[in-house]
Protein backbone atom coordinates (compact mmCIF):
# COMPACT_ATOMS: atom_id res chain seq x y z
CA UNK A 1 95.58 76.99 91.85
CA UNK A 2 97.40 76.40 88.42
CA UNK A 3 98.04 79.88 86.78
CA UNK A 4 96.85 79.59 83.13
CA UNK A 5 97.65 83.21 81.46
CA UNK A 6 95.95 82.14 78.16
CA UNK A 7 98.49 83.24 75.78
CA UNK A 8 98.28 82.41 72.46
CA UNK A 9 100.46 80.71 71.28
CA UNK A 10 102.77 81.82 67.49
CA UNK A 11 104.45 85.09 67.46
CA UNK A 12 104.32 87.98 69.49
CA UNK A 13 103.08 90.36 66.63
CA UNK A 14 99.79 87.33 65.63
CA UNK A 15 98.96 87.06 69.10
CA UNK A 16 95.89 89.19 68.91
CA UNK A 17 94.68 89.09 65.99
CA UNK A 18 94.91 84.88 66.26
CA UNK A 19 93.26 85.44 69.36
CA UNK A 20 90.28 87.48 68.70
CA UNK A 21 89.52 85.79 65.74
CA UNK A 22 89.32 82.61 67.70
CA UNK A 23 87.15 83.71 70.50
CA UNK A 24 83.87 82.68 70.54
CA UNK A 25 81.22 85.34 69.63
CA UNK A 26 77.57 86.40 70.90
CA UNK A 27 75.47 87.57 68.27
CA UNK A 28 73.61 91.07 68.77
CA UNK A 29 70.85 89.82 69.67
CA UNK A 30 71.90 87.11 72.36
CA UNK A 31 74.05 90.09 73.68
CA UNK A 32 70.80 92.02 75.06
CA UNK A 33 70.34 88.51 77.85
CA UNK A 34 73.57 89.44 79.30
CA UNK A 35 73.95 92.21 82.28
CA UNK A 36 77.58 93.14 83.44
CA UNK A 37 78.91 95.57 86.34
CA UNK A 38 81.72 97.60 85.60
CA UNK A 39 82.88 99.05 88.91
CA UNK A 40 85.40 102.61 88.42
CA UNK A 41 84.45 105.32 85.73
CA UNK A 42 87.99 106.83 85.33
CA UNK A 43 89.50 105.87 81.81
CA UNK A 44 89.37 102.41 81.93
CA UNK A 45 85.62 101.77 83.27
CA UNK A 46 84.20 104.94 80.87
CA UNK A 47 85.40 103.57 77.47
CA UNK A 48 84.33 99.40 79.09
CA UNK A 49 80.92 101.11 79.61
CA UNK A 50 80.44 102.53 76.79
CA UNK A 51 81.44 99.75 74.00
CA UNK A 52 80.16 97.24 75.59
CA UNK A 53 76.71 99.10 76.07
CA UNK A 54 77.46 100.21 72.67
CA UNK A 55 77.33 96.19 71.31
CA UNK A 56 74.07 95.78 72.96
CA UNK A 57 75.33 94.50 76.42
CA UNK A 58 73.32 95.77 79.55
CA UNK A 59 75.55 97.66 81.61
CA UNK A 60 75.62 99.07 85.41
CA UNK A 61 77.99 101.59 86.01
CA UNK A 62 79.58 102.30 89.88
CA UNK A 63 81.57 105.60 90.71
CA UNK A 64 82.72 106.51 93.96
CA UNK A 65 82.59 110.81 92.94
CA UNK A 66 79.28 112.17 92.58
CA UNK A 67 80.31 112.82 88.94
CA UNK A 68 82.22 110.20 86.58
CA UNK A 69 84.34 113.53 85.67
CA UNK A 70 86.27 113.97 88.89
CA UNK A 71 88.35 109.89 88.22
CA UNK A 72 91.79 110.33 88.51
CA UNK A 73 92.24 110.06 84.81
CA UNK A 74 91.98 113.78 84.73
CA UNK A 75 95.11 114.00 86.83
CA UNK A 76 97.17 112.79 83.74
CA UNK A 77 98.63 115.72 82.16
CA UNK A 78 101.02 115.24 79.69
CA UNK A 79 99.76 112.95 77.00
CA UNK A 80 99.32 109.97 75.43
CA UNK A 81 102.04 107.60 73.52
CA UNK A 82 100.88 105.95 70.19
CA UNK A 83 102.77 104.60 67.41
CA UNK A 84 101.97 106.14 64.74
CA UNK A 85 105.16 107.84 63.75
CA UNK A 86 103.88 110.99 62.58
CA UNK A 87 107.58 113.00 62.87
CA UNK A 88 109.04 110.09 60.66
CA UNK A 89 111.91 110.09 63.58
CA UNK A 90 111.73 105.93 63.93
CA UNK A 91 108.95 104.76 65.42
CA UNK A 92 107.24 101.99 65.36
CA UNK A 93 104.52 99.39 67.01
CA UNK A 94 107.77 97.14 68.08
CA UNK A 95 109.69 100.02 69.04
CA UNK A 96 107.12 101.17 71.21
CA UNK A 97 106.67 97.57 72.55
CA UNK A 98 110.42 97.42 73.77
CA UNK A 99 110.44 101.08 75.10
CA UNK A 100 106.84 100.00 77.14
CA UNK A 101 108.60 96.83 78.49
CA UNK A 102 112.02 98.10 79.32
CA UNK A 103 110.46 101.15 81.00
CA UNK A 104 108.40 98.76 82.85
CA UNK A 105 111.51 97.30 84.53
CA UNK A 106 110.59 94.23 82.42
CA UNK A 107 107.50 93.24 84.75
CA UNK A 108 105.39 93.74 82.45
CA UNK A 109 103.92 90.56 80.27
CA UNK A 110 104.94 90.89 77.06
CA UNK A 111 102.42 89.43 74.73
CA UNK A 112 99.91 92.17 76.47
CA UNK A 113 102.05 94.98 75.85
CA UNK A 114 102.79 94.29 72.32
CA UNK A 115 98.63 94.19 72.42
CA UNK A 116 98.91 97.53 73.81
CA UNK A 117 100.79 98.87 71.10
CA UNK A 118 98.71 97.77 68.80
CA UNK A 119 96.00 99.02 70.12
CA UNK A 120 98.07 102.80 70.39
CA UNK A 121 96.78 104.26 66.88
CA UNK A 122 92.87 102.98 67.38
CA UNK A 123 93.27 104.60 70.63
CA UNK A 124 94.30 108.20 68.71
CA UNK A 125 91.68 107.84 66.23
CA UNK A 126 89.06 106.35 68.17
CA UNK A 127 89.52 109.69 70.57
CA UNK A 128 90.02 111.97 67.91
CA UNK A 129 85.79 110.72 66.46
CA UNK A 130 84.71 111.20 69.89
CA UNK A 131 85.96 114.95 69.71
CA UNK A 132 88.95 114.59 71.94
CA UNK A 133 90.97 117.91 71.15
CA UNK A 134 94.18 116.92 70.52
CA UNK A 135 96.68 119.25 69.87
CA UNK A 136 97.86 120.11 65.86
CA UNK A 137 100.66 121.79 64.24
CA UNK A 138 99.87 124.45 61.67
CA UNK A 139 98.59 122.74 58.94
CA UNK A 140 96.67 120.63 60.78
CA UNK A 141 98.12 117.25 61.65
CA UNK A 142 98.19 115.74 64.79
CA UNK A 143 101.12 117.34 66.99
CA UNK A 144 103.55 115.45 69.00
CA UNK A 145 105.83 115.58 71.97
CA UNK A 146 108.48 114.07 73.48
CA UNK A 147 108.58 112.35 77.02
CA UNK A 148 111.15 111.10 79.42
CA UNK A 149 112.60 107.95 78.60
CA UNK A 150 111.96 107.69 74.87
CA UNK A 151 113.78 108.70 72.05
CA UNK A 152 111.17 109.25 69.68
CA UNK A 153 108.29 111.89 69.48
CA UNK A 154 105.26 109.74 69.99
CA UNK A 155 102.90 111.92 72.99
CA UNK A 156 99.88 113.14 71.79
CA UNK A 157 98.26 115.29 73.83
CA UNK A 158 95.69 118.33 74.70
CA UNK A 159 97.72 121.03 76.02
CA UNK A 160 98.44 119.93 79.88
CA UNK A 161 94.71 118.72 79.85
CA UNK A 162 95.22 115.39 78.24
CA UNK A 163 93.77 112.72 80.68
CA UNK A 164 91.04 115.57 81.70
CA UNK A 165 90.05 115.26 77.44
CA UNK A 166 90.05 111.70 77.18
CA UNK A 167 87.96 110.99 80.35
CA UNK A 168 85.57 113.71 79.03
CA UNK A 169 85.55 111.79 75.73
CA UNK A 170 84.86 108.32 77.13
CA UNK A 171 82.38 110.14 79.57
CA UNK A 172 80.13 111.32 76.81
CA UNK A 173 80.60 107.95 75.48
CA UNK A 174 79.08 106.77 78.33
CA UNK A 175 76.48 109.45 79.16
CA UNK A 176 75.15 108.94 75.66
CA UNK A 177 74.94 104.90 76.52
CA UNK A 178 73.12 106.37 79.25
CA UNK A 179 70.82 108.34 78.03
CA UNK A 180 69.27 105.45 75.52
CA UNK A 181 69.29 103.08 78.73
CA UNK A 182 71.79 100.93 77.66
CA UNK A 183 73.64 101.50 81.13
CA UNK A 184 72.38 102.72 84.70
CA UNK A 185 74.80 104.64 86.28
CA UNK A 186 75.17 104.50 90.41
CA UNK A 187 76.98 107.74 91.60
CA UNK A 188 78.38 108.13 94.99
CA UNK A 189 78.77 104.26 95.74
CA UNK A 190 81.63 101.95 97.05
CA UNK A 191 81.87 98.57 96.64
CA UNK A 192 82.28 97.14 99.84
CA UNK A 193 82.34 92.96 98.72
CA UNK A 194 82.34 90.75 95.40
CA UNK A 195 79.45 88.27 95.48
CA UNK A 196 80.48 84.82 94.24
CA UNK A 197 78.37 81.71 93.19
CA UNK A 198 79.07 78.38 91.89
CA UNK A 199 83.21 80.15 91.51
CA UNK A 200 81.85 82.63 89.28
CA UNK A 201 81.87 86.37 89.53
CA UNK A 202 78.01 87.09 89.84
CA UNK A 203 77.62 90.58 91.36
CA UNK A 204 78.55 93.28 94.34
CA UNK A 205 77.56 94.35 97.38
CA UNK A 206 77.64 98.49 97.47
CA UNK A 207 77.38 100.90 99.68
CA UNK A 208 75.51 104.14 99.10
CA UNK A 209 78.09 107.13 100.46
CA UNK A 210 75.32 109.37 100.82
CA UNK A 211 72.18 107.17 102.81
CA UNK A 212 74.57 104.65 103.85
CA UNK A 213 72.46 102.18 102.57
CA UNK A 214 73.86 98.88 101.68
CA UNK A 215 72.66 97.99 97.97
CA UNK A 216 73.02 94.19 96.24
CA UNK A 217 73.68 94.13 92.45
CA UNK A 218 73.53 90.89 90.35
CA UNK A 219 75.42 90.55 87.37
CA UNK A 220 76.62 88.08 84.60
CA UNK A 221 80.02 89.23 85.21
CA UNK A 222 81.85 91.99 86.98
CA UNK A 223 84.46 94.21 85.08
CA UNK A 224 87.10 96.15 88.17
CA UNK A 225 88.37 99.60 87.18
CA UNK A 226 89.07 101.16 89.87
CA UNK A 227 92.42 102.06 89.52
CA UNK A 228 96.04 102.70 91.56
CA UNK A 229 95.84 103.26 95.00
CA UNK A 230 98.79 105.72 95.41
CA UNK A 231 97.22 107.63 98.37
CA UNK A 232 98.41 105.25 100.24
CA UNK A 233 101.56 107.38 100.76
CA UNK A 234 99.06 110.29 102.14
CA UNK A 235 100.68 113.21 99.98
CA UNK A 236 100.01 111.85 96.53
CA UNK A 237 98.68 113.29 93.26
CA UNK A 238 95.55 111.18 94.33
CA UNK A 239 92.30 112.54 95.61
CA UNK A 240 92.07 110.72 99.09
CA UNK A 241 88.71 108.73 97.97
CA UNK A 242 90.44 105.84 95.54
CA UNK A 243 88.60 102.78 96.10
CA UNK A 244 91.09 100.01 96.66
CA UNK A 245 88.63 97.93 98.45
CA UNK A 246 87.43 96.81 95.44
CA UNK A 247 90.71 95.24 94.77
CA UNK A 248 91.19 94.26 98.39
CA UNK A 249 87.79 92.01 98.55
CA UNK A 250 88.17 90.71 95.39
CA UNK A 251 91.62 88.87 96.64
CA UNK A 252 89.40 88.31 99.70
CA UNK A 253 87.03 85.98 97.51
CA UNK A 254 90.28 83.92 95.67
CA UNK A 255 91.72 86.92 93.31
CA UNK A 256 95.64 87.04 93.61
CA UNK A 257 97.26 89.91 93.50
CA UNK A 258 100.76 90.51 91.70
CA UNK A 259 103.00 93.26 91.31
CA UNK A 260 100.48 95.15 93.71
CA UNK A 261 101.94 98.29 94.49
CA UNK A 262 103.99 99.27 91.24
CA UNK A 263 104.45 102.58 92.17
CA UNK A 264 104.86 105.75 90.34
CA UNK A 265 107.00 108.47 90.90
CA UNK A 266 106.50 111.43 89.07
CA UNK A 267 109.58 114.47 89.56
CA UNK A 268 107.85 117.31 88.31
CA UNK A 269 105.33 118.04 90.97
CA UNK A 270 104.37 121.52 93.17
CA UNK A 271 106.99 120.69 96.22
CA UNK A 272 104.75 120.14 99.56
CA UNK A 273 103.85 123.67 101.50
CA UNK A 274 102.46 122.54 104.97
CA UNK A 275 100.43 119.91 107.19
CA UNK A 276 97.56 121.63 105.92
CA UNK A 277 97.92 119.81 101.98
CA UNK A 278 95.57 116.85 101.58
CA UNK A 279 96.74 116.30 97.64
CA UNK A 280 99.99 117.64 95.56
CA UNK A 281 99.36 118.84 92.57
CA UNK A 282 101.02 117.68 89.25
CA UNK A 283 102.98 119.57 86.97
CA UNK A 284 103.13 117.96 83.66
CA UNK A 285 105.58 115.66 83.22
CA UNK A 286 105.89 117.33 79.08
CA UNK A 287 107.28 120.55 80.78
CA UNK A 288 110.66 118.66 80.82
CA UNK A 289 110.75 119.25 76.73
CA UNK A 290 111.22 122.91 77.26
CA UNK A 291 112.66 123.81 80.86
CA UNK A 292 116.01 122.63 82.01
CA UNK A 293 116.35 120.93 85.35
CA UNK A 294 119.26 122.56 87.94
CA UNK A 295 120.44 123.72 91.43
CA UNK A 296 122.77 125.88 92.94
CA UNK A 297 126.49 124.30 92.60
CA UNK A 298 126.95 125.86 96.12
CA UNK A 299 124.81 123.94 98.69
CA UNK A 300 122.78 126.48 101.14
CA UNK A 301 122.69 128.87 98.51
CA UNK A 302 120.05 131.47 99.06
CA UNK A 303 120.05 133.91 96.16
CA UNK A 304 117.22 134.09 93.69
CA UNK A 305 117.66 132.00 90.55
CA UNK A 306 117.80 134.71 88.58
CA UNK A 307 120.70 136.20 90.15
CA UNK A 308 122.68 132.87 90.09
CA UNK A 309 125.06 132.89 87.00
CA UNK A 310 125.02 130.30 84.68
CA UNK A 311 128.87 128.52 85.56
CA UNK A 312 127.21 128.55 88.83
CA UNK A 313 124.16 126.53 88.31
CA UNK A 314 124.44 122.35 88.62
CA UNK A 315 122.47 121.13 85.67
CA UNK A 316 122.72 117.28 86.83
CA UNK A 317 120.28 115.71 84.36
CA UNK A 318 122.15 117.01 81.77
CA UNK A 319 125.78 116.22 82.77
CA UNK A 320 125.06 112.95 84.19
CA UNK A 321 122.83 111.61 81.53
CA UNK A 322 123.67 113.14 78.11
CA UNK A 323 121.82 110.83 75.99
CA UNK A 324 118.54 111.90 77.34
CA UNK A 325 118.82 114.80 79.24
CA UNK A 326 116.28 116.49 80.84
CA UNK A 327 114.27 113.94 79.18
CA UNK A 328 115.48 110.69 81.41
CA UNK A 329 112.79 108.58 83.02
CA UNK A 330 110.45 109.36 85.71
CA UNK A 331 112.15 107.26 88.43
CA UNK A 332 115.79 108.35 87.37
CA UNK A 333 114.58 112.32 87.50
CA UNK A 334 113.20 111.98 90.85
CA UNK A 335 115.99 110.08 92.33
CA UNK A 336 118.60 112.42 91.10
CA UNK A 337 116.14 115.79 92.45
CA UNK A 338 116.37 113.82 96.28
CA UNK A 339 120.15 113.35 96.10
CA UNK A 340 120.73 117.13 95.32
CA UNK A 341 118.06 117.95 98.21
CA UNK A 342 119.47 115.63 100.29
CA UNK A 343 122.92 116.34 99.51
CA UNK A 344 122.13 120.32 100.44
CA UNK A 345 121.66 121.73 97.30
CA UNK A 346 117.56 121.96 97.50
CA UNK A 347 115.90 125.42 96.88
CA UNK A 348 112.88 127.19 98.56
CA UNK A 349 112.23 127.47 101.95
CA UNK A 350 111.58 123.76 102.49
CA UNK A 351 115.27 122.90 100.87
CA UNK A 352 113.01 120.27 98.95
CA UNK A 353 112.74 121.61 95.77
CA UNK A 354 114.91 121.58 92.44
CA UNK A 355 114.37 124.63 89.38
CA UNK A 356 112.49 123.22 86.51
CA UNK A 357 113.87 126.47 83.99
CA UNK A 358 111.92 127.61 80.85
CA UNK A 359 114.35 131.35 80.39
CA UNK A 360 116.45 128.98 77.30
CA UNK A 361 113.26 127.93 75.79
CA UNK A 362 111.51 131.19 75.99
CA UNK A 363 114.53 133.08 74.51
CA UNK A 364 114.78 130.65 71.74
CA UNK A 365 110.95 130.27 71.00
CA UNK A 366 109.29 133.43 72.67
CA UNK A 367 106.94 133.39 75.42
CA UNK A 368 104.09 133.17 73.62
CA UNK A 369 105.13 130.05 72.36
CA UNK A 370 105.83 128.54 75.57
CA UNK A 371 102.15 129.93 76.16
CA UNK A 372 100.84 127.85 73.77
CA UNK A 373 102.39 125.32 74.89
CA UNK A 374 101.69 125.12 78.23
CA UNK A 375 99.35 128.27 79.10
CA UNK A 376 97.12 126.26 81.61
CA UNK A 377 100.28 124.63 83.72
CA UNK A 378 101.81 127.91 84.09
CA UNK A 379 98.53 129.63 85.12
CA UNK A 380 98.39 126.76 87.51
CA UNK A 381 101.78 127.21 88.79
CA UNK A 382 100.90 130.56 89.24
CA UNK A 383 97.62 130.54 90.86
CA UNK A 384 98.95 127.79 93.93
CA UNK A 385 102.76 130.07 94.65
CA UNK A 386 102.20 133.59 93.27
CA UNK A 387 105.11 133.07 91.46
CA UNK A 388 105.56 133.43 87.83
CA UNK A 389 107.33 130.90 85.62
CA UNK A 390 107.75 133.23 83.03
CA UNK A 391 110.33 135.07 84.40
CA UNK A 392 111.23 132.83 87.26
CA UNK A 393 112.03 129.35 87.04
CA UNK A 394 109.31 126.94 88.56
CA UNK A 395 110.05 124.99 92.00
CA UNK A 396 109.66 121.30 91.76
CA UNK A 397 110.20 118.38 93.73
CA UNK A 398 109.04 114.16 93.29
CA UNK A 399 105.63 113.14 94.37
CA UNK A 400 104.37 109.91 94.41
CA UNK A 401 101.56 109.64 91.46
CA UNK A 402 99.53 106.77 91.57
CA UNK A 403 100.11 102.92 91.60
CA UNK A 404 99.55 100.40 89.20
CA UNK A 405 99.29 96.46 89.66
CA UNK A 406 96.79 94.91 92.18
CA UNK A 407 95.30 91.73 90.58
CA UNK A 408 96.19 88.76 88.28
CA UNK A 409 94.74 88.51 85.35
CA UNK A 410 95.05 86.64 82.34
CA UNK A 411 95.53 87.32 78.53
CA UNK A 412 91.72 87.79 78.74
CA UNK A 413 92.07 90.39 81.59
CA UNK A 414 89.99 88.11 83.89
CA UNK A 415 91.20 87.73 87.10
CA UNK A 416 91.92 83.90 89.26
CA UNK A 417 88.02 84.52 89.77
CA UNK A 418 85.82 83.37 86.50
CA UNK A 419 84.07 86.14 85.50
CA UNK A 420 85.56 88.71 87.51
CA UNK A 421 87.93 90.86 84.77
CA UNK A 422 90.28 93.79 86.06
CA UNK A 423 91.10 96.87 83.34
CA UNK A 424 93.29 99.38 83.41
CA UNK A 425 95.91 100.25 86.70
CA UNK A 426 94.01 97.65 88.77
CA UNK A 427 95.27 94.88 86.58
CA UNK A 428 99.30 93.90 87.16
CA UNK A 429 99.79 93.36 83.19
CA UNK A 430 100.94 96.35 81.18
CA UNK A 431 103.96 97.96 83.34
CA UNK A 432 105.62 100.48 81.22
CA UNK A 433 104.08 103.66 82.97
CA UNK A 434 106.38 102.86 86.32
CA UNK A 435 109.17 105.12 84.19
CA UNK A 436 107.68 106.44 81.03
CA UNK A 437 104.71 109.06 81.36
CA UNK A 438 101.47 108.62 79.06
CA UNK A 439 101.45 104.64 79.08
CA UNK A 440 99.05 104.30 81.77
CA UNK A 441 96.06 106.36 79.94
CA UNK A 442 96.79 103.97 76.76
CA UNK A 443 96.09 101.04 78.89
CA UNK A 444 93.13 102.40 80.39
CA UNK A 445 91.53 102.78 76.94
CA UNK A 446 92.98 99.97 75.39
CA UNK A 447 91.64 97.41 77.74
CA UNK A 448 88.10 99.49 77.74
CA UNK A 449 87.92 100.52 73.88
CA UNK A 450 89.68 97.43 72.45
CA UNK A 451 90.44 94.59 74.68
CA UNK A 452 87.14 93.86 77.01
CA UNK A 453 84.54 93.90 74.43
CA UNK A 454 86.22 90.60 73.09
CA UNK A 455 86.99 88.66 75.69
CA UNK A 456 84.11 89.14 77.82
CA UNK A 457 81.73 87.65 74.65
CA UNK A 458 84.26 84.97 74.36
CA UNK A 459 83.63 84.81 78.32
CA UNK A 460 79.70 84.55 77.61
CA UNK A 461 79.52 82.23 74.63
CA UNK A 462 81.75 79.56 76.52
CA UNK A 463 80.33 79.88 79.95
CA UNK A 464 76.77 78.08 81.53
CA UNK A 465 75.33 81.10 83.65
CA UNK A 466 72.73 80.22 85.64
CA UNK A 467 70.00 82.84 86.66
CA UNK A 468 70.79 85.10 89.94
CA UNK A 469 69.05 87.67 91.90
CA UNK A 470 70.15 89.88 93.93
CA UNK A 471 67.96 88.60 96.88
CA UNK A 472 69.74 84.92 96.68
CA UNK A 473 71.08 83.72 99.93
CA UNK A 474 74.65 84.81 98.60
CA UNK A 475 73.92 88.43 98.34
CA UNK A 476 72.45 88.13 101.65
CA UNK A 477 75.76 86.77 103.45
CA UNK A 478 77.78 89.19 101.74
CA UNK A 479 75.58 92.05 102.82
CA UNK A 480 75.69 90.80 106.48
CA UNK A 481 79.46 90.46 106.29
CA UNK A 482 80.06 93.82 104.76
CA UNK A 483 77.58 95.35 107.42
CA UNK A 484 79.78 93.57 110.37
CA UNK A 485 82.92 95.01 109.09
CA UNK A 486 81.57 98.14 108.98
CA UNK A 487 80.36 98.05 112.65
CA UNK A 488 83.41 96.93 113.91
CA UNK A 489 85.26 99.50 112.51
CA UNK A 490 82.99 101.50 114.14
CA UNK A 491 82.60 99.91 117.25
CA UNK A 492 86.58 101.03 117.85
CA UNK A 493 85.82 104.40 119.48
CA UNK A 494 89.41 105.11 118.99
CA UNK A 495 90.81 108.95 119.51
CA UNK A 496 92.13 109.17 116.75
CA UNK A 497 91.06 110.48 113.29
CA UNK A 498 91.57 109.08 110.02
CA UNK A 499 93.76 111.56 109.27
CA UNK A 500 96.31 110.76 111.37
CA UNK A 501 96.89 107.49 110.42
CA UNK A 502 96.90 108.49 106.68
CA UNK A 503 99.82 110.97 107.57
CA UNK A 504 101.82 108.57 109.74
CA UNK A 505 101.29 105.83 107.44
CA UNK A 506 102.03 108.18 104.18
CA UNK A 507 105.43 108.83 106.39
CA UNK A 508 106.66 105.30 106.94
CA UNK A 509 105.98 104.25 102.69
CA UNK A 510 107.90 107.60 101.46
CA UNK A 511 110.94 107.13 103.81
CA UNK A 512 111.24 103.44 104.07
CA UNK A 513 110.07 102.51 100.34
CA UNK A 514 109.92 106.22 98.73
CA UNK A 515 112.04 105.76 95.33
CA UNK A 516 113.70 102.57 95.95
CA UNK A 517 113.44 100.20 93.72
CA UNK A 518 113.94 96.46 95.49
């Protein structure tokens, strides 16, 4: 197969406007004939849901929780990056374009990140009408932050609940789509196969977590948001339920995959405590504006941080990377934290842990400015290590995050599959979150908001779609398939549990592929 990514052609900065003003349109009314899945409720698959159930589209929702709140969305902390140059400090929709694609490692295609960028300040007011509490300064703007690997002050955010407000945002969205009937949503199901007739994507094949029940859904076209798979490393940020066989059967029916396990590395995360852990949980990237980043200068040093003087503390961020900081990128913080751990330095009783220190920022600000700030995280903190970050500096150590990349899609965000279109981290298009926090929750809701509800009418009004049901011979072979996987698996009998090969597995990608880059 020929890859055809659909750009448009002129300049980078026309390509979407040219483009959406040359894609063919349905009118409202035709738009009522057309049904389309949309499979993952996190960011991505909420805001999809909603606008295009919203411009009249019938919609079926799929979500593997037994509530569209619990997607990994809400795991994003820190904030969200938009363009809108509020502090006046430079910024710009091209700045934020390079800073996206360099931070990406420059795997990212450009024409759709400059799209993303666009997109940015929709994204801010679009969440800010659906009652998404972003934070303000005093006299009521919009606040923002800075993040690692920028030089501007473009994160908008909700205290350390920013991905847990925009889901909630794009959930009522949905819910409200919902309640008129515009979409039917399916809680508690996987998809376990993508149905395909005539080369088009035409429906799924589910499976119903709590009956076990295998369910057939027909469709006009499928929409796959089903995010990173990052749990793959066992001891993630991920709860262990991400669907990746979404992804996986999709390839399985002619989708290719690139750049399918861009992984992110986040370096402010609660350091692991035991066997016992099935998650790690995040600390906010944003609490690198305020607290400053060290370790002992003397390796095996045992003494509590407060009692280690300041010519005796190694603050490495800072002396090896002046420019930025405390402030560098994701993958260059958590690097530099394993070298000092592995080089002896590391603090706690693990040794794997580096002091994330708020005592300058508090002494310059006050505490109850750092409370505003970042009240929730340091409850958090709290809460999990009876420790408190007020008056001792927090322990933290890298973590794999989440993932992003999985399939190929085009300009259009359909996949090598007609009809079958990937949003959000499941897509390999819009890198830049690999090393710079809050890009992945603007790709989310730009491909959902502002992206989808374009090209899939483009996809309708230039496309022949027979009628399907889901009791055609297709959905039938798929169903059988699915069903046979399923007993074989079963039919092991192995000793074994599940566990056990998550750990072990977990093991071999941290040590062997962990923060390397090649």
């Amino acid at each position: 197969m020929a890859l055809d990514s659909k750009i448009p052609s002129g300049s980078i900065d026309k390509k979407w406007t040219n483009h959406k003003f040359d894609l063919q349109l349905v009118n409202p009314a035709n738009k009522r004939r057309f049904s389309v899945i949309v499979v993952g409720t996190g960011l991505a698959g909420a805001s999809a849901a909603a606008s295009m159930a919203e411009l009249g589209y019938n919609v079926k929702a799929f979500t593997i929780q037994d509530s569209p709140r619990r997607a990994h969305s809400i795991a994003a902390q820190g904030g969200i990056n938009a363009a809108k140059n509020y502090p006046n400090d430079g910024d710009s929709v091209h700045r934020l374009f390079y800073d996206t694609v360099k931070g990406g490692d420059y795997r990212a295609r450009e024409a759709n990140v400059h799209r993303l960028a666009e997109c940015s300040n929709l994204i801010i007011d679009h969440s800010v009408a659906t009652g998404v509490p972003f934070a303000r300064e005093y006299g009521g703007m919009l606040d923002n932050r800075s993040f690692g690997g920028a030089q501007v002050s473009r994160t908008f955010y909700a205290r350390g609940q920013t991905g847990q407000q925009l889901l909630i945002g794009a959930y009522q969205s949905m819910m409200r789509q919902v309640g008129l009937g515009n979409v039917k949503l399916f809680e508690r199901r996987e998809m376990l196969d993508l149905v395909v007739i005539d080369g088009k994507a035409r429906g799924i094949i589910a499976r119903n977590l709590v009956t076990g029940e295998l369910e057939s859904h027909e469709a006009d076209a499928v929409c796959l948001a089903t995010g990173g798979y990052g749990n793959v490393f066992y001891l993630s940020t991920n709860a262990k339920d991400c669907n990746v066989t979404a992804s996986w059967r999709a390839h399985k029916k002619g989708a290719y995959f690139a750049n399918p396990c861009y992984t992110q590395i986040h370096p402010t995360c609660i350091p692991v405590s035991g066997d016992h852990q099935s998650k790690l949980t995040l600390m906010s990237e944003s609490l690198r504006n305020d607290g400053r980043v060290w370790v002992p200068k003397k390796k095996g040093d045992t003494r509590p941080p407060t009692e280690i003087p300041e010519d005796e503390r190694f603050y490495y961020l800072e002396e090896k990377y002046p420019s930025f900081g405390n402030l560098v990128p994701r993958d260059v913080a958590s690097r530099n934290a394993k070298l000092v751990c592995d080089d002896g330095m590391g603090v706690g009783q693990s040794k794997k842990a580096v002091y994330l220190d708020f005592a300058t920022s508090i002494e310059r600000l006050g505490e109850n400015a750092i409370a505003d700030r970042y009240g929730n995280l340091f409850q958090m903190y709290q809460k999990i290590t009876d420790e408190n970050p007020y008056k001792t500096p927090m322990r933290i150590y890298p973590a794999i995050h989440y993932t992003m990349g999985g399939l190929w899609v085009d300009y259009d965000l359909m996949s090598t599959i007609p009809g079958c279109f990937v949003l959000g981290e499941a897509n390999f298009s819009d890198h830049g979150a690999n090393r710079l926090g809050a890009s992945a929750l603007m790709q989310g809701l730009a491909d959902g908001y502002f992206v989808i509800p374009y090209t899939i009418g483009g996809y309708f009004a230039g496309t022949k779609l027979d009628k399907v049901s889901a009791g055609d011979a297709a959905f039938n072979e798929a169903k059988k398939e699915s069903q046979a996987r399923i007993d074989n698996l079963l039919g092991i009998k192995g000793k074994k549990t599940v566990t056990e090969f998550h750990r072990e597995l977990g093991l071999l990608m941290w040590n062997n592929v962990g923060m390397a880059r090649n």
